[in-house]
PDB file of N, CA and C in Angstrom:
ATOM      1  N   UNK A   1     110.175  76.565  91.602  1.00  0.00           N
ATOM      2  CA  UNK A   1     109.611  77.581  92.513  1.00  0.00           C
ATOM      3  C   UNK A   1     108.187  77.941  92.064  1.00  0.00           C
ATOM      4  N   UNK A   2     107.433  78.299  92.976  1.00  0.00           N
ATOM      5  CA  UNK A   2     106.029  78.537  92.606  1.00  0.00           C
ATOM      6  C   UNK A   2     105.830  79.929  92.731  1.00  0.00           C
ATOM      7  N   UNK A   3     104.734  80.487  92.367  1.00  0.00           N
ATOM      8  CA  UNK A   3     104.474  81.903  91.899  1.00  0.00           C
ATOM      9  C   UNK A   3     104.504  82.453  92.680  1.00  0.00           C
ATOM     10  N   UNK A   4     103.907  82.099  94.274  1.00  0.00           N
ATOM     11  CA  UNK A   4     103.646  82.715  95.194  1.00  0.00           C
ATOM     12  C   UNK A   4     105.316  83.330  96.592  1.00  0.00           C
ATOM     13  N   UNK A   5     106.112  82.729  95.824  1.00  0.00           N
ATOM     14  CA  UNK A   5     107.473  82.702  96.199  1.00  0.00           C
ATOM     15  C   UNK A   5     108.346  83.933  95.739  1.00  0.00           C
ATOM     16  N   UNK A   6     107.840  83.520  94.001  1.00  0.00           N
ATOM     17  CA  UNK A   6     108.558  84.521  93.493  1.00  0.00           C
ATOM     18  C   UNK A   6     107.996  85.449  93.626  1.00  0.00           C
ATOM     19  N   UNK A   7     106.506  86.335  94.147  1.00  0.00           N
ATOM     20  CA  UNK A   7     106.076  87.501  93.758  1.00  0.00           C
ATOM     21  C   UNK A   7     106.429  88.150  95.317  1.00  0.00           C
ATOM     22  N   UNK A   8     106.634  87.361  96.385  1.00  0.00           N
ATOM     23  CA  UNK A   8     107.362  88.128  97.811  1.00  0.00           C
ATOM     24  C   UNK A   8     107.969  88.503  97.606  1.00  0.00           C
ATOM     25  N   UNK A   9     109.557  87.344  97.062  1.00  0.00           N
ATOM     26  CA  UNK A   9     110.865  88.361  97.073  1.00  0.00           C
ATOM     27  C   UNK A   9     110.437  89.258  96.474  1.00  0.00           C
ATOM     28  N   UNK A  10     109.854  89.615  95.008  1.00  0.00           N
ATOM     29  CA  UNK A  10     110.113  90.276  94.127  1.00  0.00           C
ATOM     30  C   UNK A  10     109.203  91.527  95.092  1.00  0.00           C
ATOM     31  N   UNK A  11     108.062  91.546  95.952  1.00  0.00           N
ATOM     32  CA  UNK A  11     108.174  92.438  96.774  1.00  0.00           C
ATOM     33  C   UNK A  11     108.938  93.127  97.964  1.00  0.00           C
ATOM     34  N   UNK A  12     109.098  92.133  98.301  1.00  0.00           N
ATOM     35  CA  UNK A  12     110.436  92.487  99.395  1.00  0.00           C
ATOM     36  C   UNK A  12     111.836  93.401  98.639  1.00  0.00           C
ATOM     37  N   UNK A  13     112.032  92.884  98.157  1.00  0.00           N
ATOM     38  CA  UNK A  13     113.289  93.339  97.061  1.00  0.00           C
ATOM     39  C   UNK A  13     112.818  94.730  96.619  1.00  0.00           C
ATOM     40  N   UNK A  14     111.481  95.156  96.317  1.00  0.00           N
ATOM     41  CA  UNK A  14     110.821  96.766  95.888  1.00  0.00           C
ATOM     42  C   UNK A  14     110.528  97.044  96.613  1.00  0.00           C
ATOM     43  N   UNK A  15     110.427  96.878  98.072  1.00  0.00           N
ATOM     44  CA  UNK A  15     110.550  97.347  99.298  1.00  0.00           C
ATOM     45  C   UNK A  15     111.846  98.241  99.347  1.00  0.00           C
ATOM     46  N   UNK A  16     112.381  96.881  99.849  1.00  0.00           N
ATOM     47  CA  UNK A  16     113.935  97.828  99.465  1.00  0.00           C
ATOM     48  C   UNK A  16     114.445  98.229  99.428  1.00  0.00           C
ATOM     49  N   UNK A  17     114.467  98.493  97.657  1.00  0.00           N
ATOM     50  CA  UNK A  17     114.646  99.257  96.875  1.00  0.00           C
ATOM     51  C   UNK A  17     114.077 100.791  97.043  1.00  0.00           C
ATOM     52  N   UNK A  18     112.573 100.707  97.637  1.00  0.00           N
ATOM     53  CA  UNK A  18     112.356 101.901  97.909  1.00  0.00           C
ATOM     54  C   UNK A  18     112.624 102.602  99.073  1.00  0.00           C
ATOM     55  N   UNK A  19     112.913 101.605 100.113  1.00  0.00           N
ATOM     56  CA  UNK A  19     113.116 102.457 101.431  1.00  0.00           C
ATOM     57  C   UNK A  19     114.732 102.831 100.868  1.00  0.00           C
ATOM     58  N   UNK A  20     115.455 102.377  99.903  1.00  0.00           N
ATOM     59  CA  UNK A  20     116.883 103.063  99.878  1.00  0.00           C
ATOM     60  C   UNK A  20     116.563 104.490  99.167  1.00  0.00           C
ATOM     61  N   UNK A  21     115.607 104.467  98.200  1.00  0.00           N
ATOM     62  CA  UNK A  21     115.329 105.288  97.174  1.00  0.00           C
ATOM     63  C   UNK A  21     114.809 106.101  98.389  1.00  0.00           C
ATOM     64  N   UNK A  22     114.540 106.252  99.100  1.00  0.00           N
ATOM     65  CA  UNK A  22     113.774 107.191 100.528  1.00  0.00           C
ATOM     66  C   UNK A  22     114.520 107.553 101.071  1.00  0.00           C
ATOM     67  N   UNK A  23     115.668 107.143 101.583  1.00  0.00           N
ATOM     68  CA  UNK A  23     116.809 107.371 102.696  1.00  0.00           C
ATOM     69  C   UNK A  23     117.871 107.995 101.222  1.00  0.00           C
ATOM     70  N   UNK A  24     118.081 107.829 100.435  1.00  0.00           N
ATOM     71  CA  UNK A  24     118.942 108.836  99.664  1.00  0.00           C
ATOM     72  C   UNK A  24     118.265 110.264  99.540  1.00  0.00           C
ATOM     73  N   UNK A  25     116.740 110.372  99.059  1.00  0.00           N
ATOM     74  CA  UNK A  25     116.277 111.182  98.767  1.00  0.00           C
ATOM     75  C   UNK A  25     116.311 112.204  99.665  1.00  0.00           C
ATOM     76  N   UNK A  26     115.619 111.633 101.118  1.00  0.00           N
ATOM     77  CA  UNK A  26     116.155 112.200 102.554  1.00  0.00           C
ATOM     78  C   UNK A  26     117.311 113.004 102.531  1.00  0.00           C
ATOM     79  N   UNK A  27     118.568 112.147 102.923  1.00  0.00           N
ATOM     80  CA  UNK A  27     119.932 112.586 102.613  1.00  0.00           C
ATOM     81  C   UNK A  27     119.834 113.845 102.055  1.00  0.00           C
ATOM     82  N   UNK A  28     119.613 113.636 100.398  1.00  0.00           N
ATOM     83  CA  UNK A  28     119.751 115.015  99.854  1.00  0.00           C
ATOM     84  C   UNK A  28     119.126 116.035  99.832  1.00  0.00           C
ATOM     85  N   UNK A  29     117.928 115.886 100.566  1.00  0.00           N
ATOM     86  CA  UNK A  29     117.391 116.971 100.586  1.00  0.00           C
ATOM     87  C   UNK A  29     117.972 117.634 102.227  1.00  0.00           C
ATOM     88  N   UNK A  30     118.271 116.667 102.694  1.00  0.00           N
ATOM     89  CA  UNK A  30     119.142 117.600 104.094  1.00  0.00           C
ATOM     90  C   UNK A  30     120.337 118.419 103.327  1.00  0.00           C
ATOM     91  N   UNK A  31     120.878 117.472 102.680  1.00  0.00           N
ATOM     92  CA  UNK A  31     122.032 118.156 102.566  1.00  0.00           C
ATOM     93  C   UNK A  31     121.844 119.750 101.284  1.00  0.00           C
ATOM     94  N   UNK A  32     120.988 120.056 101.171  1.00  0.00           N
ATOM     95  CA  UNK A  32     120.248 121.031 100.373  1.00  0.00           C
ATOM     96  C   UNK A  32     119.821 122.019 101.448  1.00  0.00           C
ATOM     97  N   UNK A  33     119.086 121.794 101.999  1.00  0.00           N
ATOM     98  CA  UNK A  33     118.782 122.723 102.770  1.00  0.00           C
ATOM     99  C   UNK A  33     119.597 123.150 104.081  1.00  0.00           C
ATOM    100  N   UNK A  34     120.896 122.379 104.112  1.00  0.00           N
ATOM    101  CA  UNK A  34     121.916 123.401 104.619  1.00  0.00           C
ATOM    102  C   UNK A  34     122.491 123.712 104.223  1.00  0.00           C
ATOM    103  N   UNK A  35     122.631 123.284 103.001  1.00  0.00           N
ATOM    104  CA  UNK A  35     123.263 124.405 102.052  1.00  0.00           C
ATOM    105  C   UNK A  35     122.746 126.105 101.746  1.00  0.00           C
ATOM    106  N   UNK A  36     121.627 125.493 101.487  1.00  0.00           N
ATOM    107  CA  UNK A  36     120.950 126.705 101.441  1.00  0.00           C
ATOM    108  C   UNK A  36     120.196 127.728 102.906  1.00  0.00           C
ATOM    109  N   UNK A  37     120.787 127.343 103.860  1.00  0.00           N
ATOM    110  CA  UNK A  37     120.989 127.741 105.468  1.00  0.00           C
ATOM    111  C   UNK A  37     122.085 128.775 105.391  1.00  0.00           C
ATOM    112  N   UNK A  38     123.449 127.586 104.917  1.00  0.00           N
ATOM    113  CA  UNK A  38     124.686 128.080 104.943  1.00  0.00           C
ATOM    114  C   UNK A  38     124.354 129.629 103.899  1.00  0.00           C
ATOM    115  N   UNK A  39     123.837 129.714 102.902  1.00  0.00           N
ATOM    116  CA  UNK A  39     124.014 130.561 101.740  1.00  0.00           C
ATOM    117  C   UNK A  39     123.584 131.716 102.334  1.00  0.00           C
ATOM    118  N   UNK A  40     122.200 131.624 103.138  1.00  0.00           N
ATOM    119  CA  UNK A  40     122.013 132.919 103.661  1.00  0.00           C
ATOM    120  C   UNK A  40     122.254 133.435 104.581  1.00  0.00           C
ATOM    121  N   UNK A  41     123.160 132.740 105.302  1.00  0.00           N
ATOM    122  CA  UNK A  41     123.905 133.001 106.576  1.00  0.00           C
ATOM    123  C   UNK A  41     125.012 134.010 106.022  1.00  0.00           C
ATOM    124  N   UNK A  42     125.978 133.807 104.865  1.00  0.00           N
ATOM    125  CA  UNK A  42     127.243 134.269 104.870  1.00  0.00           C
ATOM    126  C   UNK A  42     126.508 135.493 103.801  1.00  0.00           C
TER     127      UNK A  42
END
């Protein structure tokens, strides 16, 4: 394999990696701030 092969995947792959690292982060911060919705509601 030549260099130029391996340095895509290896971007594609930290792509990714980061759009998952984005969509969790997302997630929890929703799920935080209805929590903290819920808290001052009750």
């Amino acid at each position: 394999m030549n260099q130029e092969v391996l340095t895509s995947r290896a971007a594609k792959s930290s792509v990714q990696i980061g759009l998952y690292a984005a969509s969790f982060l997302a997630n929890f911060m929703k799920r935080y701030l209805l929590a903290a919705q819920n808290k001052e509601q009750f």
